[in-house]
PDB file of N, CA and C in Angstrom:
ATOM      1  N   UNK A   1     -75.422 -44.994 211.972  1.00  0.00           N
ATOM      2  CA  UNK A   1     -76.449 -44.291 211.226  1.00  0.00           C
ATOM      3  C   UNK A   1     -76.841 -43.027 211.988  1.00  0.00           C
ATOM      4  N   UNK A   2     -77.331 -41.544 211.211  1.00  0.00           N
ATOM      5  CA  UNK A   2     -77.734 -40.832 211.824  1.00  0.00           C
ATOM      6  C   UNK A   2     -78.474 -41.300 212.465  1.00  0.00           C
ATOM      7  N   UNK A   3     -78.713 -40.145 213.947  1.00  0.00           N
ATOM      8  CA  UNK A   3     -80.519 -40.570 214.681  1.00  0.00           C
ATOM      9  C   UNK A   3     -81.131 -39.103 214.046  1.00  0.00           C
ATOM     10  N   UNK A   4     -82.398 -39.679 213.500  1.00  0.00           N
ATOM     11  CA  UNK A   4     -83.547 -39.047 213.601  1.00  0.00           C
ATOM     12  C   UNK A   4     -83.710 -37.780 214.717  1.00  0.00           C
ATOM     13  N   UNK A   5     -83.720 -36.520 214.347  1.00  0.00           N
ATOM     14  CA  UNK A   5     -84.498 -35.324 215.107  1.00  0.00           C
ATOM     15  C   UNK A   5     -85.621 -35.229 214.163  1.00  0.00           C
ATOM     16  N   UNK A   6     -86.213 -34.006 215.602  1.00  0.00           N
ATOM     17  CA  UNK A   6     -87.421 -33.466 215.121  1.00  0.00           C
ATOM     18  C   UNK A   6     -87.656 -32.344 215.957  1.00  0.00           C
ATOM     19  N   UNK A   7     -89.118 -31.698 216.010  1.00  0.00           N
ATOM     20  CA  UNK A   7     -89.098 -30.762 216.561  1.00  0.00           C
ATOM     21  C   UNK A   7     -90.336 -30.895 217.508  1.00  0.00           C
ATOM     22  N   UNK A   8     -90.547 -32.537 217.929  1.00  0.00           N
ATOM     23  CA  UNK A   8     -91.358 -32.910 218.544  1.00  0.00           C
ATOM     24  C   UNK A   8     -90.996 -32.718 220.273  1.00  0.00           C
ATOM     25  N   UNK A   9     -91.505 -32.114 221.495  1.00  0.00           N
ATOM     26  CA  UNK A   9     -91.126 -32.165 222.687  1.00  0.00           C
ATOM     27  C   UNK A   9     -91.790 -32.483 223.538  1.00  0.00           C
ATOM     28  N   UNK A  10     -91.734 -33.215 224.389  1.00  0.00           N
ATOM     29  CA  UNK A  10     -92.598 -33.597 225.342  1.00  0.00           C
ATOM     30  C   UNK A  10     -93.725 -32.552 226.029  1.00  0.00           C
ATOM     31  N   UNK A  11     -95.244 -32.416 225.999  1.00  0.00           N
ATOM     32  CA  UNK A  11     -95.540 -31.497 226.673  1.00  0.00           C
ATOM     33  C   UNK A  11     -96.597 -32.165 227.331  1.00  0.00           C
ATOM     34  N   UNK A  12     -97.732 -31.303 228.128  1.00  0.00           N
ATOM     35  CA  UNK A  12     -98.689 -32.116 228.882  1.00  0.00           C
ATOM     36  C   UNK A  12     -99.414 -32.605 227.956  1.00  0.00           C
ATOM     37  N   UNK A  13    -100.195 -33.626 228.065  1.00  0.00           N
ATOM     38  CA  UNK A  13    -101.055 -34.421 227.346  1.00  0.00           C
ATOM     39  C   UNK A  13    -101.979 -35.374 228.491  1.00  0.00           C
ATOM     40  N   UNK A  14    -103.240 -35.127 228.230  1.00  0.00           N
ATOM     41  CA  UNK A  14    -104.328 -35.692 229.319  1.00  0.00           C
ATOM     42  C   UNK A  14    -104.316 -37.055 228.725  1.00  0.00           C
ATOM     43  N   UNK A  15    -103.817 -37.622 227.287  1.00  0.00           N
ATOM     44  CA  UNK A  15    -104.400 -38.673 226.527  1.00  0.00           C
ATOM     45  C   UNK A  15    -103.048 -39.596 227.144  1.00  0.00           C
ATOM     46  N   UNK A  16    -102.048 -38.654 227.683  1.00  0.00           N
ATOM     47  CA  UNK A  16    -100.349 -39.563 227.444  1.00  0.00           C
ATOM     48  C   UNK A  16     -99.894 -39.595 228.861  1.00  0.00           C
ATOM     49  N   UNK A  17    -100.716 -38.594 229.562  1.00  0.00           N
ATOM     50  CA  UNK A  17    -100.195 -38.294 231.424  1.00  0.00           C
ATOM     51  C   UNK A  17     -99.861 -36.965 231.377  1.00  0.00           C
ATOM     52  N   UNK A  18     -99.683 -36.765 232.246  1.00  0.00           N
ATOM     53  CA  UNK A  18     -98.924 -35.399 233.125  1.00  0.00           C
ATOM     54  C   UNK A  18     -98.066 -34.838 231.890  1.00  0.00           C
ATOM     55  N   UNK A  19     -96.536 -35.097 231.241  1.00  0.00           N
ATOM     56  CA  UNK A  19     -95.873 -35.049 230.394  1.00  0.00           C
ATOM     57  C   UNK A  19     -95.238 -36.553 230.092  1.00  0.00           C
ATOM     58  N   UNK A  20     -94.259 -36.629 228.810  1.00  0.00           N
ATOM     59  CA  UNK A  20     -93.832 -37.402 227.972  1.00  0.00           C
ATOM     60  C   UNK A  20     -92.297 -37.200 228.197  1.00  0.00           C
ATOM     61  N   UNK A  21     -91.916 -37.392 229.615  1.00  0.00           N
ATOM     62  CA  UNK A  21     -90.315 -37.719 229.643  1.00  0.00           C
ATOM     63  C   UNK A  21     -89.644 -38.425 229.402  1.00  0.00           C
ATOM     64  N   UNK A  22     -90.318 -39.541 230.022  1.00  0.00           N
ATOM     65  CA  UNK A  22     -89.519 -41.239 230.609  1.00  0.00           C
ATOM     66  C   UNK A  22     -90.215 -41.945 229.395  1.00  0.00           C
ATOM     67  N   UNK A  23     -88.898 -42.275 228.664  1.00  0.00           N
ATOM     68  CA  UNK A  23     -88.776 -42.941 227.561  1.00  0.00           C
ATOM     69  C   UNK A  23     -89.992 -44.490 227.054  1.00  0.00           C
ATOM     70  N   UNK A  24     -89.378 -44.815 228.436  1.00  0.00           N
ATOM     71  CA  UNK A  24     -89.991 -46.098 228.786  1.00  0.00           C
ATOM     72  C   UNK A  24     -91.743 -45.974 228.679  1.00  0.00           C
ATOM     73  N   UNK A  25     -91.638 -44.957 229.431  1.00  0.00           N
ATOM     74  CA  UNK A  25     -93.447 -44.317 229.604  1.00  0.00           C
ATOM     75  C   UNK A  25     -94.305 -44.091 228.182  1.00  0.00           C
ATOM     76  N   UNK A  26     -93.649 -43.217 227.540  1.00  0.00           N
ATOM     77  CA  UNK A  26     -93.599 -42.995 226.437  1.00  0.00           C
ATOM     78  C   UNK A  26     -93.952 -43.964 225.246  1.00  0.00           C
ATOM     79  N   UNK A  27     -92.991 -44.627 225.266  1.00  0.00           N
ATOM     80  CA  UNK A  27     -92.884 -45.674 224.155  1.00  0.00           C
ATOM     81  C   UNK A  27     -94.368 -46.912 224.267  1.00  0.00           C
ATOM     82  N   UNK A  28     -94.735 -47.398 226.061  1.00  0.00           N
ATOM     83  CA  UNK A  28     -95.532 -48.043 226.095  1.00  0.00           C
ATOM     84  C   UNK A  28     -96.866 -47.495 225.972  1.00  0.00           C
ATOM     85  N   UNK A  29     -96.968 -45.783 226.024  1.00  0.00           N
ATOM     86  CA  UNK A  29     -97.988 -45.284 225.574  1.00  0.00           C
ATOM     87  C   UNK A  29     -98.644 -45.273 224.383  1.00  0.00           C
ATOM     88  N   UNK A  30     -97.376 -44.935 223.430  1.00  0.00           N
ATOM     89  CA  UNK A  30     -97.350 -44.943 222.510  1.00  0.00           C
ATOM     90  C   UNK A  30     -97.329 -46.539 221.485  1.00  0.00           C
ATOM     91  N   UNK A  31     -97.031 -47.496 222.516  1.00  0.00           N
ATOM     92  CA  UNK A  31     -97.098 -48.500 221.526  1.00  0.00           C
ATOM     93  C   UNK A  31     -98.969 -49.489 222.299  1.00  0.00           C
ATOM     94  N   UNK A  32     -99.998 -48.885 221.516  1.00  0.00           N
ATOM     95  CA  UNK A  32    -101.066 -49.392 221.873  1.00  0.00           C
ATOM     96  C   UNK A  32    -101.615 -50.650 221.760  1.00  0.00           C
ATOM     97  N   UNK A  33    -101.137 -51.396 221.133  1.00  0.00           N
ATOM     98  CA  UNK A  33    -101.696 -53.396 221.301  1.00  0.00           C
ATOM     99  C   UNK A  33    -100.336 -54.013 221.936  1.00  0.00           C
ATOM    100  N   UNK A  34     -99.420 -53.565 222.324  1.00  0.00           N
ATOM    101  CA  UNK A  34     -98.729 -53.978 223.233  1.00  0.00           C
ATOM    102  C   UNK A  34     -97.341 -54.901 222.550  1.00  0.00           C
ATOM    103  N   UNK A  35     -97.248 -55.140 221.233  1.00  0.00           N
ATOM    104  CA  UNK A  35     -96.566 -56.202 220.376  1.00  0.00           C
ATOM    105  C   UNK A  35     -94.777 -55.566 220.589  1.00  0.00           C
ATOM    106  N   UNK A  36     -94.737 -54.226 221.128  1.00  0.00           N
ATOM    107  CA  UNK A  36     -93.478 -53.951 221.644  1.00  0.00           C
ATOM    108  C   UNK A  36     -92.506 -53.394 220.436  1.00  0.00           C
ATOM    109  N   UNK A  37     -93.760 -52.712 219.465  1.00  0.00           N
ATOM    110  CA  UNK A  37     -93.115 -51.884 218.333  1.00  0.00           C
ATOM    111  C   UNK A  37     -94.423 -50.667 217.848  1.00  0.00           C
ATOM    112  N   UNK A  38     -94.202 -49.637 217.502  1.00  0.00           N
ATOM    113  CA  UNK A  38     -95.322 -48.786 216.958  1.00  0.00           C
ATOM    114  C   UNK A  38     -94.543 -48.908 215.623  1.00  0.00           C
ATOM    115  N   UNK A  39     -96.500 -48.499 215.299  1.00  0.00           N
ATOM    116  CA  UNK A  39     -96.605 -48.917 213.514  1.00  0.00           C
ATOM    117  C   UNK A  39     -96.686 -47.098 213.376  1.00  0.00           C
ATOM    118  N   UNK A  40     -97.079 -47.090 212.040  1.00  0.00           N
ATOM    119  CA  UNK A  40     -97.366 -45.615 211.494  1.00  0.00           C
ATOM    120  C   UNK A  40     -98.606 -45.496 212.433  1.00  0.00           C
ATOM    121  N   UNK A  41     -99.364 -45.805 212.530  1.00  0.00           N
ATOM    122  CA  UNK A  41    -101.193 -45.564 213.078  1.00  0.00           C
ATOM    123  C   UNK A  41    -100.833 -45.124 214.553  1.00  0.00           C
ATOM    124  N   UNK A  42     -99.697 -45.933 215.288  1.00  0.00           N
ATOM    125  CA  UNK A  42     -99.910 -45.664 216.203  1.00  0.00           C
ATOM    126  C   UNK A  42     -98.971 -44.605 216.383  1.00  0.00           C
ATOM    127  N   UNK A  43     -97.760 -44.300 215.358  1.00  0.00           N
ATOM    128  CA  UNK A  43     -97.164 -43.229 215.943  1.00  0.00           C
ATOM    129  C   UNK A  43     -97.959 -41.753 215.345  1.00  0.00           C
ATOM    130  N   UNK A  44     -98.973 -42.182 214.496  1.00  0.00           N
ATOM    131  CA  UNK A  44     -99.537 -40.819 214.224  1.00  0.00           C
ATOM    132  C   UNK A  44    -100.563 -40.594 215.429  1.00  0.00           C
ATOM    133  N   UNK A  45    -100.774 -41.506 215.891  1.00  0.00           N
ATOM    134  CA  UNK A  45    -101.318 -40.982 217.936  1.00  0.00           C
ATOM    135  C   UNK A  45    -100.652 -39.830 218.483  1.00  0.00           C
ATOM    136  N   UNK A  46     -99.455 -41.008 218.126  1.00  0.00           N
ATOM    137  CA  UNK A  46     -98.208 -39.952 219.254  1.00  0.00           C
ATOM    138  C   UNK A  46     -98.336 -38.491 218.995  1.00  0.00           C
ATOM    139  N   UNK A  47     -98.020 -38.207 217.700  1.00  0.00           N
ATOM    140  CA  UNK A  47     -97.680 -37.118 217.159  1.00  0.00           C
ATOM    141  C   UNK A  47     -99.029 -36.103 217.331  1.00  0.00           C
ATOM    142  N   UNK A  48    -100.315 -36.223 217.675  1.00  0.00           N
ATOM    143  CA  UNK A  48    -100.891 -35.539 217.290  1.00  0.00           C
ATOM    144  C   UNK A  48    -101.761 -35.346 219.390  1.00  0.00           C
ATOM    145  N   UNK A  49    -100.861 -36.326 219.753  1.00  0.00           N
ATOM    146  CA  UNK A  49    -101.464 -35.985 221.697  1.00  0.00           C
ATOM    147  C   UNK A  49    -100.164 -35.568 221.701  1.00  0.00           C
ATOM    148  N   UNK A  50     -98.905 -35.614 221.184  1.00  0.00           N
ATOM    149  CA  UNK A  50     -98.138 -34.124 221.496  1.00  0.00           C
ATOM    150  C   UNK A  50     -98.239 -32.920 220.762  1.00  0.00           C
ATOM    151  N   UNK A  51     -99.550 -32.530 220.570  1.00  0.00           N
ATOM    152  CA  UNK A  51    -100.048 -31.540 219.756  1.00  0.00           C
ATOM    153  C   UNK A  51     -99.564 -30.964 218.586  1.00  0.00           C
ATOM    154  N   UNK A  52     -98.950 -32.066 217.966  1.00  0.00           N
ATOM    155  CA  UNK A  52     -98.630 -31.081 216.610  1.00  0.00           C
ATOM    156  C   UNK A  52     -99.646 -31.670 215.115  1.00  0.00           C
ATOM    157  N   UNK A  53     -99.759 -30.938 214.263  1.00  0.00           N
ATOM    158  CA  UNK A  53    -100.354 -31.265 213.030  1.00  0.00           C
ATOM    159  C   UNK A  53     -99.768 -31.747 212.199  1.00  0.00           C
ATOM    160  N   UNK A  54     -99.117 -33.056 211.841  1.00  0.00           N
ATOM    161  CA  UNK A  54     -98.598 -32.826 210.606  1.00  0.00           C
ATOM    162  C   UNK A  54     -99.150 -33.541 209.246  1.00  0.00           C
ATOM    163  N   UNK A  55     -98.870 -33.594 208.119  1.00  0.00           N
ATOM    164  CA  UNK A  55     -99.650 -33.527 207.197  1.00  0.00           C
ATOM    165  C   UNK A  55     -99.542 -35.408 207.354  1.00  0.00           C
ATOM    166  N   UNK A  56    -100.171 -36.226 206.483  1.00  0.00           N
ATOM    167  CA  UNK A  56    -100.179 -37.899 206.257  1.00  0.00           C
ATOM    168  C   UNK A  56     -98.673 -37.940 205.953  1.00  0.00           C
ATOM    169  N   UNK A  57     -98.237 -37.057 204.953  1.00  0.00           N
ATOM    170  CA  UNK A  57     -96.700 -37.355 204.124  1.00  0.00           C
ATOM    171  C   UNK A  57     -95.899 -36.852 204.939  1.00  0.00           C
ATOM    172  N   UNK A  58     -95.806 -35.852 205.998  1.00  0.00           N
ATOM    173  CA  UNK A  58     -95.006 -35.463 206.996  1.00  0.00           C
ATOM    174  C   UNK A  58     -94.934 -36.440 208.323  1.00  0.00           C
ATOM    175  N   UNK A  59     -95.686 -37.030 208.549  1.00  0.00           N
ATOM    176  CA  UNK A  59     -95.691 -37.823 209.820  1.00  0.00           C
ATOM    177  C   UNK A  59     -94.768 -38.880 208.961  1.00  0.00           C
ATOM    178  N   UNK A  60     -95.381 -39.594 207.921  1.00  0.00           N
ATOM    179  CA  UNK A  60     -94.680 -40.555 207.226  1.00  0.00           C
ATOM    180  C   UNK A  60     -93.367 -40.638 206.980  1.00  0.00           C
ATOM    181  N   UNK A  61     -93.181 -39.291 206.594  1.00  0.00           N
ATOM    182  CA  UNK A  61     -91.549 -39.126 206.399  1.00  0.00           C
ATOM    183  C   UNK A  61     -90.527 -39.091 207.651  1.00  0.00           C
ATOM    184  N   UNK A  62     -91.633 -38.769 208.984  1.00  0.00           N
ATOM    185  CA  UNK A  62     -90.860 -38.594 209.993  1.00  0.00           C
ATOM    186  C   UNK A  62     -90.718 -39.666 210.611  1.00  0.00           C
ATOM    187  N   UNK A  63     -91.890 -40.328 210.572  1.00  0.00           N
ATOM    188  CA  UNK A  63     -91.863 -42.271 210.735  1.00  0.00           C
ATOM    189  C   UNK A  63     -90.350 -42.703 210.161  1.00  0.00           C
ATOM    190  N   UNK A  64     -90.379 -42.744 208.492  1.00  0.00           N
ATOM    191  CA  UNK A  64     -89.337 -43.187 207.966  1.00  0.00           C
ATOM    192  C   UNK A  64     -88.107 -43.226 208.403  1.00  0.00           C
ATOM    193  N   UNK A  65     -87.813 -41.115 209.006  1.00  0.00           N
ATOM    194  CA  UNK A  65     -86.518 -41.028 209.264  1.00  0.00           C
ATOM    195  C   UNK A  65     -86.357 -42.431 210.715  1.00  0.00           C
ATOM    196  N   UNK A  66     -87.261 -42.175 211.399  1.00  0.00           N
ATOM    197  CA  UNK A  66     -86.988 -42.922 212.811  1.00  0.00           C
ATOM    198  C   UNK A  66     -86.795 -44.489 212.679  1.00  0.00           C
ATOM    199  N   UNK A  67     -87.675 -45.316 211.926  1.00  0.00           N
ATOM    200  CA  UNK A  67     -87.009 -46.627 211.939  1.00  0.00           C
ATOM    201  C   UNK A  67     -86.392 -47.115 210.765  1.00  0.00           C
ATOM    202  N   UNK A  68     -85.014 -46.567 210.806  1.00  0.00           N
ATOM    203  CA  UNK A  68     -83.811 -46.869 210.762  1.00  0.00           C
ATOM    204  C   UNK A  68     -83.146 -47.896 210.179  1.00  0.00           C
ATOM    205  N   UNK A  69     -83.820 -49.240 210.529  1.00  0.00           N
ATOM    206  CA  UNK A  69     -83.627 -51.054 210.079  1.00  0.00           C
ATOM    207  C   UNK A  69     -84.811 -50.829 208.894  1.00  0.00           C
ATOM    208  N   UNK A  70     -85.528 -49.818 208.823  1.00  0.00           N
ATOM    209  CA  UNK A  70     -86.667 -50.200 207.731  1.00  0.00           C
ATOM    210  C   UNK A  70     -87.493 -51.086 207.465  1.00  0.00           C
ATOM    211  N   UNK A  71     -88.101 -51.624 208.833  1.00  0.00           N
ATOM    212  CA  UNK A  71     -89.158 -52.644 209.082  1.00  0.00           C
ATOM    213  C   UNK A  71     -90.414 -52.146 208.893  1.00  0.00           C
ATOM    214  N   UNK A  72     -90.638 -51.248 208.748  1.00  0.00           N
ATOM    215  CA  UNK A  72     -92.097 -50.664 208.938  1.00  0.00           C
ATOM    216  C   UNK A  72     -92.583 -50.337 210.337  1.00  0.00           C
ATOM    217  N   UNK A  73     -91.972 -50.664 211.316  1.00  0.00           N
ATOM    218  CA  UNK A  73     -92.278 -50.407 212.427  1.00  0.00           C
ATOM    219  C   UNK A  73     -91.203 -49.129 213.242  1.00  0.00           C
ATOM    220  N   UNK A  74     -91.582 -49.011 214.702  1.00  0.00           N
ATOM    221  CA  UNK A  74     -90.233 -48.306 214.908  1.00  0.00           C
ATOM    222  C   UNK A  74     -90.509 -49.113 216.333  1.00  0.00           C
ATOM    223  N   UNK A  75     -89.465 -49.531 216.856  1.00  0.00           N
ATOM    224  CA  UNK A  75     -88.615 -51.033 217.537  1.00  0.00           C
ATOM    225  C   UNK A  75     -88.384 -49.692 219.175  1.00  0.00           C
ATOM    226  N   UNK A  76     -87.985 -49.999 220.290  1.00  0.00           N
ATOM    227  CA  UNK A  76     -87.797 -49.635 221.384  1.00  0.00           C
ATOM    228  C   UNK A  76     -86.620 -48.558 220.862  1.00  0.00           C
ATOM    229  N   UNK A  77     -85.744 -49.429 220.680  1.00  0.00           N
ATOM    230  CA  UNK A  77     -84.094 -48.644 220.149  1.00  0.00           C
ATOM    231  C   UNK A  77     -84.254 -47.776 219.981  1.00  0.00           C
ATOM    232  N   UNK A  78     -85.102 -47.910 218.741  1.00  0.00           N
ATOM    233  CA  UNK A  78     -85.346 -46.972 217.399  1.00  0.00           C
ATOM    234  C   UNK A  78     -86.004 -45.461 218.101  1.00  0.00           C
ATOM    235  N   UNK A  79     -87.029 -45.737 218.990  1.00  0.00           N
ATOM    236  CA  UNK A  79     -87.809 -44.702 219.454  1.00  0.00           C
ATOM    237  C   UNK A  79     -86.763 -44.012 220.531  1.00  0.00           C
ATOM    238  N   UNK A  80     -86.161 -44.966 221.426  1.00  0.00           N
ATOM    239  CA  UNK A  80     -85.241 -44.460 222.215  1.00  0.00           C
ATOM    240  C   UNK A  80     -84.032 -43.539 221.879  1.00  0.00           C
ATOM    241  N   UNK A  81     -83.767 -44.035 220.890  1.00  0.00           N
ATOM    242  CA  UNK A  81     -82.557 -43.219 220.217  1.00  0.00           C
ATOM    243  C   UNK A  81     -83.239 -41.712 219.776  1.00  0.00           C
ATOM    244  N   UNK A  82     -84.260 -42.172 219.085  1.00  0.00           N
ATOM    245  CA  UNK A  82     -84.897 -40.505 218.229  1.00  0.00           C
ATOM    246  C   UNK A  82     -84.920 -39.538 219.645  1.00  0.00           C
ATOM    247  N   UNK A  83     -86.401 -40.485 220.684  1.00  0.00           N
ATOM    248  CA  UNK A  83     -86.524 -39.636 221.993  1.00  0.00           C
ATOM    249  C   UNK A  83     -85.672 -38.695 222.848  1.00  0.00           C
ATOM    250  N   UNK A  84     -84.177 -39.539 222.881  1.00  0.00           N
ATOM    251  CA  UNK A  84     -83.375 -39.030 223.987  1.00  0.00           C
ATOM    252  C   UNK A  84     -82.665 -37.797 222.974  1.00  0.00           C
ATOM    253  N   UNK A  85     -82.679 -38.031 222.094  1.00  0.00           N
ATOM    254  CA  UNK A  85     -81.718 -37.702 220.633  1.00  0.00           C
ATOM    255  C   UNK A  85     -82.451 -35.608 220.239  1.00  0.00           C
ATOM    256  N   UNK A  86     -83.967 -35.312 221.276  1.00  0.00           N
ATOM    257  CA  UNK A  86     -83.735 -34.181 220.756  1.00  0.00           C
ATOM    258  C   UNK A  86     -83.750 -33.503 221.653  1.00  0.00           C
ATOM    259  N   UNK A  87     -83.524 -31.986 221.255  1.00  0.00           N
ATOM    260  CA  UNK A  87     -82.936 -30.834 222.084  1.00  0.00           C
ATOM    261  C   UNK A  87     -84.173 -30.152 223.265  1.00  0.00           C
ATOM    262  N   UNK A  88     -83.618 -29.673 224.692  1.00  0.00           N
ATOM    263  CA  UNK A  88     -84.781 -29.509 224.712  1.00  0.00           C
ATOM    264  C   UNK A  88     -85.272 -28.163 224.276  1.00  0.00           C
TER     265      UNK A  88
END
């Protein structure tokens, strides 16, 4: 299956650390009750302490592209693959 891009890049964030490199870092930041998957709620965190705006239907759609199996969630893989997957 394709992976998911975007035009999301790691930058400083006081809410996320220093920056958003290490995948691993990342993902457990980003996954906030700890269940070892982000939902939409929590990846619209993500998206908005790496400072971008995007609209409810744009985050959503970008959710969509990323988990992949179509669980509603997006799974380690799933984030790992998108993460490593864009340019810098």
């Amino acid at each position: 299956m394709p992976v998911a891009t975007s035009p999301l890049r790691p930058v400083p964030s006081a809410r996320y650390g220093e920056t958003m490199t290490d995948t691993n870092t990342a993902f457990s930041q980003a996954d906030k009750d700890g269940n070892g998957e982000i939902d939409l709620l929590e990846f619209r965190e993500l998206v908005a302490a790496l400072g971008l705006t995007l609209g409810v239907a744009e985050a959503e759609e970008l959710f969509d592209s990323i988990d992949v199996d179509e669980e509603g969630t997006i799974d380690y893989e799933e984030f790992q693959d998108w993460w490593t997957s864009r340019e810098p």
